[in-house]
C-alpha atoms as a PDB file:
ATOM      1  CA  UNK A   1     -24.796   7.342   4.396  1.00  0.00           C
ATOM      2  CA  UNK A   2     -20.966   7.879   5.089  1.00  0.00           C
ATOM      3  CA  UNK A   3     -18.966   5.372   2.799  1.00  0.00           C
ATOM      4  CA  UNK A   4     -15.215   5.484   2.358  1.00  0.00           C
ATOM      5  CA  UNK A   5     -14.843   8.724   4.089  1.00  0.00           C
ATOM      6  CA  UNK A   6     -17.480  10.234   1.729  1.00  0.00           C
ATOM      7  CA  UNK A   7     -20.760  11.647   2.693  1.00  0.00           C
ATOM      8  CA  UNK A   8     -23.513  10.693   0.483  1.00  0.00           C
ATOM      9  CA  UNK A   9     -27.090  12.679   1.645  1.00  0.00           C
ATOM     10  CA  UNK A  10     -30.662  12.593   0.350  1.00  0.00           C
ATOM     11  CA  UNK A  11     -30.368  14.521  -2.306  1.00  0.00           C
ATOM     12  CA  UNK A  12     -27.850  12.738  -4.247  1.00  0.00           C
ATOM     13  CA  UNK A  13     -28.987   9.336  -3.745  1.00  0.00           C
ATOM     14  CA  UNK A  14     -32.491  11.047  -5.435  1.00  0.00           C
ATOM     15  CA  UNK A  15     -29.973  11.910  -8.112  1.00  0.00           C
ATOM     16  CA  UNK A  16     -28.731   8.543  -8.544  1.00  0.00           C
ATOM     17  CA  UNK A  17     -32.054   7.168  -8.898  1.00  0.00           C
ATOM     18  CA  UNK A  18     -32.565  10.080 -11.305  1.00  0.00           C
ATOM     19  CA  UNK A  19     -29.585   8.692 -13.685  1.00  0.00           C
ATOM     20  CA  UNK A  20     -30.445   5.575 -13.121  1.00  0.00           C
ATOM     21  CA  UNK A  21     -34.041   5.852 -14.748  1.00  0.00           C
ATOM     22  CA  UNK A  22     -32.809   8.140 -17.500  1.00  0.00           C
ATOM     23  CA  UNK A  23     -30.110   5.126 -18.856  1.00  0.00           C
ATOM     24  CA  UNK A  24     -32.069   2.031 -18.198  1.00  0.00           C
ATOM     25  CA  UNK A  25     -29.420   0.117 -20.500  1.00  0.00           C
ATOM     26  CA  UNK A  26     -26.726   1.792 -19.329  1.00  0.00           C
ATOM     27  CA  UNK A  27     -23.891  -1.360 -17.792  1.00  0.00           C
ATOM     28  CA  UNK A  28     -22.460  -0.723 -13.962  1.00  0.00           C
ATOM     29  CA  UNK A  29     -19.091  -0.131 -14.804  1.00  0.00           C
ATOM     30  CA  UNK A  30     -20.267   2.570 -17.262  1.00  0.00           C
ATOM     31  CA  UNK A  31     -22.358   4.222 -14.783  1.00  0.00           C
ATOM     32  CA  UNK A  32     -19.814   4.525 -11.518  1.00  0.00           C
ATOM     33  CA  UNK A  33     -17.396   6.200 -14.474  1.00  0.00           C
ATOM     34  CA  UNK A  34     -20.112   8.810 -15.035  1.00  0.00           C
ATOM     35  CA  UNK A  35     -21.119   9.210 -11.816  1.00  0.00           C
ATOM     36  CA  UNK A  36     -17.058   9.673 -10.635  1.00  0.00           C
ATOM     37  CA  UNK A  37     -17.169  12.407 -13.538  1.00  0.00           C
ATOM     38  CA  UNK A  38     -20.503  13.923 -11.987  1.00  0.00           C
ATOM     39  CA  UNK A  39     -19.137  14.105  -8.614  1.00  0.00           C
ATOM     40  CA  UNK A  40     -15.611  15.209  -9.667  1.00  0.00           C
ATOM     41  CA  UNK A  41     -14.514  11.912  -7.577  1.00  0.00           C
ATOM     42  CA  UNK A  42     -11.030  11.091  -8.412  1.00  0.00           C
ATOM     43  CA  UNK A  43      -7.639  10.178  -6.767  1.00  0.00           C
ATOM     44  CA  UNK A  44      -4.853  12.589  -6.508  1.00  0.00           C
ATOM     45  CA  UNK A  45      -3.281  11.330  -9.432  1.00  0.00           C
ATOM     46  CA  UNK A  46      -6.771  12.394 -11.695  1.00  0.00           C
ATOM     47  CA  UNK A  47      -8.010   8.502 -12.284  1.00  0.00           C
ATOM     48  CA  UNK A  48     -11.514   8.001 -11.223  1.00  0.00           C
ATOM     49  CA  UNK A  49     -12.830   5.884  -7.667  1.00  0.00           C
ATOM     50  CA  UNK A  50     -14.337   3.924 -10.079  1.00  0.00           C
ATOM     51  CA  UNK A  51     -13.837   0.912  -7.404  1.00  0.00           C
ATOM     52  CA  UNK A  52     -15.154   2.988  -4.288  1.00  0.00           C
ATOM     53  CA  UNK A  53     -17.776   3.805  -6.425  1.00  0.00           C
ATOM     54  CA  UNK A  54     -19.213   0.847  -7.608  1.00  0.00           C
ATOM     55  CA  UNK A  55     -18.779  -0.001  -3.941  1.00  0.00           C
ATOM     56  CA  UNK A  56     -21.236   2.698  -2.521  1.00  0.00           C
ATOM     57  CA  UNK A  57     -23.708   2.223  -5.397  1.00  0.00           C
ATOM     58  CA  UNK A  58     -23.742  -1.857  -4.111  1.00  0.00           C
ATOM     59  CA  UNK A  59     -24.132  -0.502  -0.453  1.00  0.00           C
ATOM     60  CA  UNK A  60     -27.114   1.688  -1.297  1.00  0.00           C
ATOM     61  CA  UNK A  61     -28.519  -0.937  -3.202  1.00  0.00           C
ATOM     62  CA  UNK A  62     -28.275  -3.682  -0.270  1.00  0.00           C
ATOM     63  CA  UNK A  63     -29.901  -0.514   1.675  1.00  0.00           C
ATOM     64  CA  UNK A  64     -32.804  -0.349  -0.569  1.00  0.00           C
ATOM     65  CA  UNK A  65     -32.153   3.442  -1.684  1.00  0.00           C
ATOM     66  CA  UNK A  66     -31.698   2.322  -5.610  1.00  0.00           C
ATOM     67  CA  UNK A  67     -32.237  -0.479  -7.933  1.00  0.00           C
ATOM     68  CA  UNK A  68     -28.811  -0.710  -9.963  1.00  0.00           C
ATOM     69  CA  UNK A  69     -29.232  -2.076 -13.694  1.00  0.00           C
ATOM     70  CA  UNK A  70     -29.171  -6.046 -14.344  1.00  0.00           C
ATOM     71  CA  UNK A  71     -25.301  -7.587 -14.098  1.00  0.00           C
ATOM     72  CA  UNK A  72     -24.319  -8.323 -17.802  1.00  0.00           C
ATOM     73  CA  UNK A  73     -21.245  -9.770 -16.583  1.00  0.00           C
ATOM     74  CA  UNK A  74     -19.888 -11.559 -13.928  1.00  0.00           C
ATOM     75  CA  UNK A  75     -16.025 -10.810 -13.161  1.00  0.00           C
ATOM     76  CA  UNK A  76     -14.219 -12.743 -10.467  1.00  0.00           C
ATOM     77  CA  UNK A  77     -12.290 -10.048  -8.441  1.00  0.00           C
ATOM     78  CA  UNK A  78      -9.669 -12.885  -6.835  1.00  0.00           C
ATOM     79  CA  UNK A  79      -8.212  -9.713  -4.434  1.00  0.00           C
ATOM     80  CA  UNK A  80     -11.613  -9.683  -2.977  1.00  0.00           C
ATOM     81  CA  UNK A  81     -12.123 -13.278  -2.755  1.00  0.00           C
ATOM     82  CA  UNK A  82     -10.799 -14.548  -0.089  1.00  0.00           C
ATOM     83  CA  UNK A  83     -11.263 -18.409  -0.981  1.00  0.00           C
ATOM     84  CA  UNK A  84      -9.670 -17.871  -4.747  1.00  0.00           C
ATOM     85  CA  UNK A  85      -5.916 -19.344  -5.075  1.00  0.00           C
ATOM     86  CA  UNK A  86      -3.979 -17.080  -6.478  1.00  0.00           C
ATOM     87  CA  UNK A  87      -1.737 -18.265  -8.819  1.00  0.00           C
ATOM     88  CA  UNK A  88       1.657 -17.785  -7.389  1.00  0.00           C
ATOM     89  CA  UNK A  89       4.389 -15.765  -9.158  1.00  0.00           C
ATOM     90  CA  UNK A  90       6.369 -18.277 -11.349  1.00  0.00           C
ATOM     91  CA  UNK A  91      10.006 -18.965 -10.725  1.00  0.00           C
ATOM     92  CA  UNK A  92      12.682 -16.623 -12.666  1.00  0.00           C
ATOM     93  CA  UNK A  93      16.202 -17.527 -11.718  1.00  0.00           C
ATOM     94  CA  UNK A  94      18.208 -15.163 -11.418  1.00  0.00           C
ATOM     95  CA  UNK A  95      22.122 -14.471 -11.006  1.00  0.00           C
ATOM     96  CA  UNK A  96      23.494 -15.551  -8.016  1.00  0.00           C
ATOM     97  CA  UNK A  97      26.757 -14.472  -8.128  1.00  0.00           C
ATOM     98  CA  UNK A  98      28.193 -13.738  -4.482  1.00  0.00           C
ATOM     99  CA  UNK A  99      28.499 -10.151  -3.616  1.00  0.00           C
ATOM    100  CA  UNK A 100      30.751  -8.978  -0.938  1.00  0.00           C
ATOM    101  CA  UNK A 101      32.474  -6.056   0.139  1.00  0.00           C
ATOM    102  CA  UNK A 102      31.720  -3.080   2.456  1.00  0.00           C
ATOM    103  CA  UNK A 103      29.573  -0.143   2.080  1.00  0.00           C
ATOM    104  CA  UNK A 104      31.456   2.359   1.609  1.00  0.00           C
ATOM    105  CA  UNK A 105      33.426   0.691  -1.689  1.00  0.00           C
ATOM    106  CA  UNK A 106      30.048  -0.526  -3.095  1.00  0.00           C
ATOM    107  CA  UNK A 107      28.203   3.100  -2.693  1.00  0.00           C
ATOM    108  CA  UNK A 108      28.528   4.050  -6.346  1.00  0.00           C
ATOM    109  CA  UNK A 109      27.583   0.971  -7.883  1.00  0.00           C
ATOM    110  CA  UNK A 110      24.122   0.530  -5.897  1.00  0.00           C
ATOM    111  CA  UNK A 111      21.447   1.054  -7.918  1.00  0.00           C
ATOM    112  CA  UNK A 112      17.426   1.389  -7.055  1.00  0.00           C
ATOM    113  CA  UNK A 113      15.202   0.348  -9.834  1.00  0.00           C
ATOM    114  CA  UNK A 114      11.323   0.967  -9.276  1.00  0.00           C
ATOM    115  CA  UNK A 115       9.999  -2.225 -11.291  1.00  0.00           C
ATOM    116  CA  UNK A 116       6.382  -2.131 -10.577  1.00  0.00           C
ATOM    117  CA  UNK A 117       4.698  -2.121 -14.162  1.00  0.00           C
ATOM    118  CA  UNK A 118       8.576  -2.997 -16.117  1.00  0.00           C
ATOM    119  CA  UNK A 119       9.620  -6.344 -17.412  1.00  0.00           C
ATOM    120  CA  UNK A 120      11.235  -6.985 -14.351  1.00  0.00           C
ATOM    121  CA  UNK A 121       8.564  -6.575 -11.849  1.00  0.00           C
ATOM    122  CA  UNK A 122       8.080 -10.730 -12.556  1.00  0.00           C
ATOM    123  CA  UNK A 123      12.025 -10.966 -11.664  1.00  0.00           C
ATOM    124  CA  UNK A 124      10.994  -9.426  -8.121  1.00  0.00           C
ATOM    125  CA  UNK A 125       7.799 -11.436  -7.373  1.00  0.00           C
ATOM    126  CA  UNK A 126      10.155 -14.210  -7.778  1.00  0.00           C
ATOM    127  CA  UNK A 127      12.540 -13.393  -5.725  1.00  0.00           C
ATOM    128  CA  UNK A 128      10.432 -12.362  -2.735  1.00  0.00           C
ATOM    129  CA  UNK A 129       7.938 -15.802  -3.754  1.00  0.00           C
ATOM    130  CA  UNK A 130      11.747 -17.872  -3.799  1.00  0.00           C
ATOM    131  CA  UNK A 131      13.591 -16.046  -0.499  1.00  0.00           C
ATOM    132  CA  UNK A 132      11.006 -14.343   1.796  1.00  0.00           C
ATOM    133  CA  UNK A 133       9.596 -15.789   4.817  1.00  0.00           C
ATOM    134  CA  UNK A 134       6.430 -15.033   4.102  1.00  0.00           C
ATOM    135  CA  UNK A 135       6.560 -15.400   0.451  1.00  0.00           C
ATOM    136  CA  UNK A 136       4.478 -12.663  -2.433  1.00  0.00           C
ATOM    137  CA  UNK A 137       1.676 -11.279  -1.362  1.00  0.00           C
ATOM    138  CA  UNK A 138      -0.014  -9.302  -4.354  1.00  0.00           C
ATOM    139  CA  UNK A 139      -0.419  -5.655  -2.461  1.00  0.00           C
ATOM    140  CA  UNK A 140      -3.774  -3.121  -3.278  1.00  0.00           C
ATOM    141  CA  UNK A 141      -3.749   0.217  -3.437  1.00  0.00           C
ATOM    142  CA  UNK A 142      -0.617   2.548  -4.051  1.00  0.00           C
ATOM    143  CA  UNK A 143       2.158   0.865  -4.490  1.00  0.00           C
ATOM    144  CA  UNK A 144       5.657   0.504  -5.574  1.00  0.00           C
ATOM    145  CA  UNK A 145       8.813  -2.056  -5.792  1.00  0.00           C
ATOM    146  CA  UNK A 146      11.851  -1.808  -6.268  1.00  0.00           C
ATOM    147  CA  UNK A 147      14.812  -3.924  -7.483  1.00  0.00           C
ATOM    148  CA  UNK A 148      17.738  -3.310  -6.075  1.00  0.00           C
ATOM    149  CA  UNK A 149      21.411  -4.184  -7.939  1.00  0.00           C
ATOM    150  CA  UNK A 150      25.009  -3.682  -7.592  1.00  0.00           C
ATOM    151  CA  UNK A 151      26.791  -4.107 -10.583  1.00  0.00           C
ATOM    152  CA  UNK A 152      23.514  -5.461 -12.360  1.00  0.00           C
ATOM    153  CA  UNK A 153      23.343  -7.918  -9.972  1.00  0.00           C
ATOM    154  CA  UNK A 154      20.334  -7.894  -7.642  1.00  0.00           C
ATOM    155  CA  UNK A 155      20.975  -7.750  -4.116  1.00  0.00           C
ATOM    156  CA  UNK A 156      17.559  -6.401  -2.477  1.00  0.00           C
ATOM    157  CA  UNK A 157      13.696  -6.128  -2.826  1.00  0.00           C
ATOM    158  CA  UNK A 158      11.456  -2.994  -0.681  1.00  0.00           C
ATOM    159  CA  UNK A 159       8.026  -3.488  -1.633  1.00  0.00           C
ATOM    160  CA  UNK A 160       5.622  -0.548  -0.596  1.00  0.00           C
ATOM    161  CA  UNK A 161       1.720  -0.036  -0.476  1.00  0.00           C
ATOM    162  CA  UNK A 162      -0.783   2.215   0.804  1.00  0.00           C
ATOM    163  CA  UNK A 163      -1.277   2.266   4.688  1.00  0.00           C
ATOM    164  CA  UNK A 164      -3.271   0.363   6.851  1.00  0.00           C
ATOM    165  CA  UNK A 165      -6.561   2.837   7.924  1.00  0.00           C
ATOM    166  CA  UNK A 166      -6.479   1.942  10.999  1.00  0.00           C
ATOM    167  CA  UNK A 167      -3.429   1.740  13.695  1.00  0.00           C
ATOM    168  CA  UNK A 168      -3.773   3.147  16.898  1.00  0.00           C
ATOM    169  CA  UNK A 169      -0.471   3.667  18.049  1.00  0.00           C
ATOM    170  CA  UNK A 170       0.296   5.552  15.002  1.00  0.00           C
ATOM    171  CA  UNK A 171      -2.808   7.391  15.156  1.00  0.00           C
ATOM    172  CA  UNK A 172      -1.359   8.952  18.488  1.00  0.00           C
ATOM    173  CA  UNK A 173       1.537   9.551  17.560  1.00  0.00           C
ATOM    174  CA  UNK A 174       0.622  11.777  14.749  1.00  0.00           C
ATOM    175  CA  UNK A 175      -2.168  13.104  16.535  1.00  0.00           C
ATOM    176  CA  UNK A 176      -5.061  13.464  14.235  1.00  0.00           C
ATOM    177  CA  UNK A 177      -8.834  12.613  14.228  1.00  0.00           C
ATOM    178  CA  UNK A 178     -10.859   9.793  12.708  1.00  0.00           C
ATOM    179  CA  UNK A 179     -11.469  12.518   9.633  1.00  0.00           C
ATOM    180  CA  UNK A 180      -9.020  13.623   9.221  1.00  0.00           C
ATOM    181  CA  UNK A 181      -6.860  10.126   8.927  1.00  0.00           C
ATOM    182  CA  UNK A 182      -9.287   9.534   6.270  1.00  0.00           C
ATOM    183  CA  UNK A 183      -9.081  12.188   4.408  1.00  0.00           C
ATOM    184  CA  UNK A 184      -4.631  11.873   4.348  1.00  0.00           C
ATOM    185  CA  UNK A 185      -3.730   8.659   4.972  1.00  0.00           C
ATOM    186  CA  UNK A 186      -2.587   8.204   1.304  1.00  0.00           C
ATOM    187  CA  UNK A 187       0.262  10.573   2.782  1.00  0.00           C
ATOM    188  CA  UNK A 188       1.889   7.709   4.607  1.00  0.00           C
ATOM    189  CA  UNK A 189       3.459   4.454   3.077  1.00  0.00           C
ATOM    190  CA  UNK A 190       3.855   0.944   4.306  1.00  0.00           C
ATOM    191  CA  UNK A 191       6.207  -0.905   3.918  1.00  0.00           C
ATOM    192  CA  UNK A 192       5.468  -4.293   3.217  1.00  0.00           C
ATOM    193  CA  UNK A 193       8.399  -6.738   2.379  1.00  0.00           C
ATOM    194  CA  UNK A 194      12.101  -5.845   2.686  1.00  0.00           C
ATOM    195  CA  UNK A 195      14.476  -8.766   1.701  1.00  0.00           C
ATOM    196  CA  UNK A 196      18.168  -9.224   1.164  1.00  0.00           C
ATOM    197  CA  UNK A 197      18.914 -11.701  -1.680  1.00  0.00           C
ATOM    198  CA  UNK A 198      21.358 -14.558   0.091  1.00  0.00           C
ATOM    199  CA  UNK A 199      24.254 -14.668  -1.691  1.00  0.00           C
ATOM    200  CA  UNK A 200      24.735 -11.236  -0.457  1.00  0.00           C
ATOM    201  CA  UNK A 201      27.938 -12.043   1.797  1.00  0.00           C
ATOM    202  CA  UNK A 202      29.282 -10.044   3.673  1.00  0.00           C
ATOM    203  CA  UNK A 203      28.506  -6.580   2.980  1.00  0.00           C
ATOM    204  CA  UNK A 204      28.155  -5.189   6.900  1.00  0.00           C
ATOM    205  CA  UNK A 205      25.256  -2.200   7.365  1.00  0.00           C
ATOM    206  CA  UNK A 206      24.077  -2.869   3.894  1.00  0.00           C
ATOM    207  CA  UNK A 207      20.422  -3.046   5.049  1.00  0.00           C
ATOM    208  CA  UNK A 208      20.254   0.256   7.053  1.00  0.00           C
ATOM    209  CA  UNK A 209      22.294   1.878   4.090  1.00  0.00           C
ATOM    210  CA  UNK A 210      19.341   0.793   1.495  1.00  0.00           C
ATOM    211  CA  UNK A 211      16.959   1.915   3.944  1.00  0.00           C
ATOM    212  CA  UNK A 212      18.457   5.639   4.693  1.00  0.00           C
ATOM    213  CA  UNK A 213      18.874   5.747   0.604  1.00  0.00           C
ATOM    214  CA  UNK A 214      15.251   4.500  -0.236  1.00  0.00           C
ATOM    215  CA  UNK A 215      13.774   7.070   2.359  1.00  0.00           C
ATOM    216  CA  UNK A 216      15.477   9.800   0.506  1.00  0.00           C
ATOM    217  CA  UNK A 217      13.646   8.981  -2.860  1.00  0.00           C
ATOM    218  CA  UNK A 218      10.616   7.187  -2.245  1.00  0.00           C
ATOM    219  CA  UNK A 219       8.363  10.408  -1.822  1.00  0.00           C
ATOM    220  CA  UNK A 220       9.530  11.970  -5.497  1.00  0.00           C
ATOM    221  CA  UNK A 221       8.883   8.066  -7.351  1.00  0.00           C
ATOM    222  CA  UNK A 222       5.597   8.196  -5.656  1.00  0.00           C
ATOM    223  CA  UNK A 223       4.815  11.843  -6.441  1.00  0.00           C
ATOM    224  CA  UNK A 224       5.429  10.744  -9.957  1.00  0.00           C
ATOM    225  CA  UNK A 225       3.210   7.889  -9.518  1.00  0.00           C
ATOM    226  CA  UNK A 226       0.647   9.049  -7.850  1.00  0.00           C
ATOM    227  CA  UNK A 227       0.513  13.270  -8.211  1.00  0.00           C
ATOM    228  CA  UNK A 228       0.699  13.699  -4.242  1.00  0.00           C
ATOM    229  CA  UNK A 229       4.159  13.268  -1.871  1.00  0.00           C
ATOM    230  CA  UNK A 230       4.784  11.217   1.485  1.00  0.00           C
ATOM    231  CA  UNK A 231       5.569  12.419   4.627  1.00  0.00           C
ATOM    232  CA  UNK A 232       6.017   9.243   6.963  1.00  0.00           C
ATOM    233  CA  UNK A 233       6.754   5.603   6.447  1.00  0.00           C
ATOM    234  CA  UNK A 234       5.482   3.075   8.339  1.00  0.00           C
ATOM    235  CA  UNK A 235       6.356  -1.145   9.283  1.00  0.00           C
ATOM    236  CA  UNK A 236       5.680  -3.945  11.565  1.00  0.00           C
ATOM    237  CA  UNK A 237       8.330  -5.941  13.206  1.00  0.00           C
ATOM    238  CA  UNK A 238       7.312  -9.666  14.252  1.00  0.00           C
ATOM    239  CA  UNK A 239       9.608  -9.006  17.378  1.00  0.00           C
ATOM    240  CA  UNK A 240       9.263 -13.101  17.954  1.00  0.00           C
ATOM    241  CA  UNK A 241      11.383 -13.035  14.700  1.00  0.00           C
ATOM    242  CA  UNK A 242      13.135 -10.294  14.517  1.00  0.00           C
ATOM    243  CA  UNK A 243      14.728  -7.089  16.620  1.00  0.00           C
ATOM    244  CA  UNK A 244      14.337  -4.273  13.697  1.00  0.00           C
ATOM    245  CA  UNK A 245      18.186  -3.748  14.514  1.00  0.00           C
ATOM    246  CA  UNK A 246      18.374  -2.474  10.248  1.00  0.00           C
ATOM    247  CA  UNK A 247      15.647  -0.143  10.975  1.00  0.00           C
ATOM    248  CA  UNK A 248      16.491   1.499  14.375  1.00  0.00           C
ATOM    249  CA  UNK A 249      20.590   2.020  12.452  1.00  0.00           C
ATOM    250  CA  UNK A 250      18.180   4.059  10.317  1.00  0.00           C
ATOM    251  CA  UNK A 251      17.004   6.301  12.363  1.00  0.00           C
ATOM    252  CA  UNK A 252      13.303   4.374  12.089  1.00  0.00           C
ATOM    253  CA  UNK A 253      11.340   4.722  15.894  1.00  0.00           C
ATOM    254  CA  UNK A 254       9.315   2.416  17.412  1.00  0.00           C
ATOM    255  CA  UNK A 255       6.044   4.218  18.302  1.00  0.00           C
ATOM    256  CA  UNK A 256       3.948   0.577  19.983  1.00  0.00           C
ATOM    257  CA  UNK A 257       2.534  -2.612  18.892  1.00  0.00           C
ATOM    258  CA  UNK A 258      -0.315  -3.620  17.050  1.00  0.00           C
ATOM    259  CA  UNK A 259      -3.343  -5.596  18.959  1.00  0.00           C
ATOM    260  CA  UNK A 260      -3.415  -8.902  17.171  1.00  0.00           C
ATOM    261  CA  UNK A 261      -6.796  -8.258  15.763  1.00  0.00           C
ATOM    262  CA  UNK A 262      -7.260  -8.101  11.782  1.00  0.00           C
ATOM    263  CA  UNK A 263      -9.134  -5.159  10.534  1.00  0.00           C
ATOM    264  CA  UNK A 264     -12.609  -7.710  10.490  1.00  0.00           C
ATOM    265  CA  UNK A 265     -11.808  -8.584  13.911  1.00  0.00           C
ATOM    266  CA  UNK A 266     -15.686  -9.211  15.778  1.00  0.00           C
ATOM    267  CA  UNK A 267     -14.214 -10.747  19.018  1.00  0.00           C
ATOM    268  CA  UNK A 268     -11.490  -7.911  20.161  1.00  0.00           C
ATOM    269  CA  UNK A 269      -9.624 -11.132  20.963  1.00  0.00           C
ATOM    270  CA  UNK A 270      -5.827 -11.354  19.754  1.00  0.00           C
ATOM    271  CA  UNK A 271      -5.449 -13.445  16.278  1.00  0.00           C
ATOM    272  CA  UNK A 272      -2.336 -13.053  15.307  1.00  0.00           C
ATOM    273  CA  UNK A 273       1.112 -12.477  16.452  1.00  0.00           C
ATOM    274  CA  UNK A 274       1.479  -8.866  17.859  1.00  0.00           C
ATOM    275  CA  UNK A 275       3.940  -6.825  15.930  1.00  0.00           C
ATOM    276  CA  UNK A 276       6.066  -3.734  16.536  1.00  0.00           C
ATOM    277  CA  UNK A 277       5.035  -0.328  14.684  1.00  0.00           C
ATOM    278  CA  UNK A 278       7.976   1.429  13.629  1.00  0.00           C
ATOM    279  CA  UNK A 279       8.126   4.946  11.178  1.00  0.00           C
ATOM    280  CA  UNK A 280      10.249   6.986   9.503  1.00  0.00           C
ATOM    281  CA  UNK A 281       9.514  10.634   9.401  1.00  0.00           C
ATOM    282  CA  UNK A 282      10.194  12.224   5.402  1.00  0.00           C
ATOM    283  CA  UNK A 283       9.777  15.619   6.937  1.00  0.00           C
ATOM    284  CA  UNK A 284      10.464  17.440   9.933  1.00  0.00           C
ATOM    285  CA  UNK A 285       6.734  18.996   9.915  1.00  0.00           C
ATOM    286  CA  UNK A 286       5.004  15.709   9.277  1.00  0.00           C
ATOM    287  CA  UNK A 287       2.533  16.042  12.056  1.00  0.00           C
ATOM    288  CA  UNK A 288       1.754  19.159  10.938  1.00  0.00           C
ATOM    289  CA  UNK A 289       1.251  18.412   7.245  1.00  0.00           C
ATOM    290  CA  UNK A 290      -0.603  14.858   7.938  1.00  0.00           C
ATOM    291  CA  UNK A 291      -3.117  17.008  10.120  1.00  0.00           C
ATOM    292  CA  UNK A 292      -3.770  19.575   7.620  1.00  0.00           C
ATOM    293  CA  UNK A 293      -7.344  20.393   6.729  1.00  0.00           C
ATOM    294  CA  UNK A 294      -8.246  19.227  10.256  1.00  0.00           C
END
């Protein structure tokens, strides 16, 4: 069985079934964590796929390879459950002073703040919840935020998360195969919400200015985050909406559109608006280092 990118063959699914007889009381939480530690399965950063994990062992179950131990517990996983309401992030107000000026006067006082996991990551849910067209959306995966102030006084939000697996025009542009996109594509980040706060008046190229200065850092915060650099960045543009004009003064290039279809699309029928792929390359070898191990 292949799951996740991960090979699983006969011999240790017999072990499984081996572990599984010698700790008959043994919960499934507890047993994915010592079966991560058997298999030396772990993200870059060292923590355990306890999550892929427990996703195989359910798979080989529903195959009728193993018989996993009686649930104990039942935990309702809302980011998998696609009928739970999420509760949405509750309002914070915050300063709305006007800010105004040009770039080049405010360069010293811009500050990035990387909020994910900090008091203020509620300050930023807000904001995008309050100001974004299409609102918080709680990400999965890698991920980071950040706040983004001049003076103190908050100005911007760049949300970014893992990559989608699966994006055809980017595929070709880099230029790898199936495996190897699975086996790197925590190299690349998305990114997911960019907003500028409106009482930000009149403060021309601001947005392609945040961009150029959050491509220049985001691979060291996530390095810290996550033990492993990036080496492209990635977007949609709902061209219906928007032109990308922020993103192309950055240097980003547009490399296609999207189909239309979700990633559980059954009809290869567009669904949804088709968007424009645009990335930002963190290294002048990217191809070369996303491809590595090929």
């Amino acid at each position: 069985m292949r799951y996740r990118g991960r090979e699983v063959n006969r011999a240790e699914i017999d072990g499984i079934r081996r572990m599984i007889a010698e700790h008959p009381g043994v919960s499934r939480w507890k047993f994915s964590r010592q079966l991560c530690e058997l298999w030396q399965w772990k993200q870059p950063n060292g923590a355990l796929r306890d999550m892929v994990c427990r996703g195989l062992l359910l798979a080989l179950e529903r195959a009728g390879e193993i018989q996993l131990p009686p649930v104990r517990r039942s935990v309702r996983n809302y980011l998998a459950d696609r009928g739970a309401l999420r509760a949405r992030p509750r309002l914070v107000l915050p300063d709305m002073q006007p800010v105004c000026g040009a770039v080049r006067d405010l360069r010293s006082a811009i500050e990035f703040h990387q909020v994910r996991r900090t008091p203020q990551e509620a300050l930023f849910n807000s904001l995008l919840e309050q100001y974004h067209y299409l609102g918080y959306q709680q990400p999965v995966g890698e991920q980071l935020k950040y706040l983004v102030t001049i003076r103190g006084q908050a100005v911007a939000c760049l949300a970014w998360s893992s990559a989608p697996r699966h994006l055809g025009c980017r595929d070709r542009f880099i230029g790898w195969d199936p495996p190897t996109r699975r086996r790197n594509i925590h190299l690349i980040a998305y990114n997911t919400r960019f907003l500028i706060l409106p009482w930000v008046v009149e403060v021309p190229h601001l947005a392609s200015h945040l961009l150029s200065r959050m491509a220049a850092r985001i691979s060291a915060d996530w390095e810290r985050m996550y033990a492993h650099p990036l080496y492209l960045l990635e977007t949609f543009i709902d061209p219906g909406r928007f032109r990308g004009t922020c993103y192309r003064a950055a240097n980003w290039v547009v490399v296609g559109r999207t189909t239309g279809r979700g990633k559980d699309d059954l009809t290869h029928r567009p669904n949804r608006p088709v968007k424009e792929v645009l990335v930002y390359p963190l290294d002048r070898r990217f191809r070369e280092l996303l491809r590595a191990g090929a």
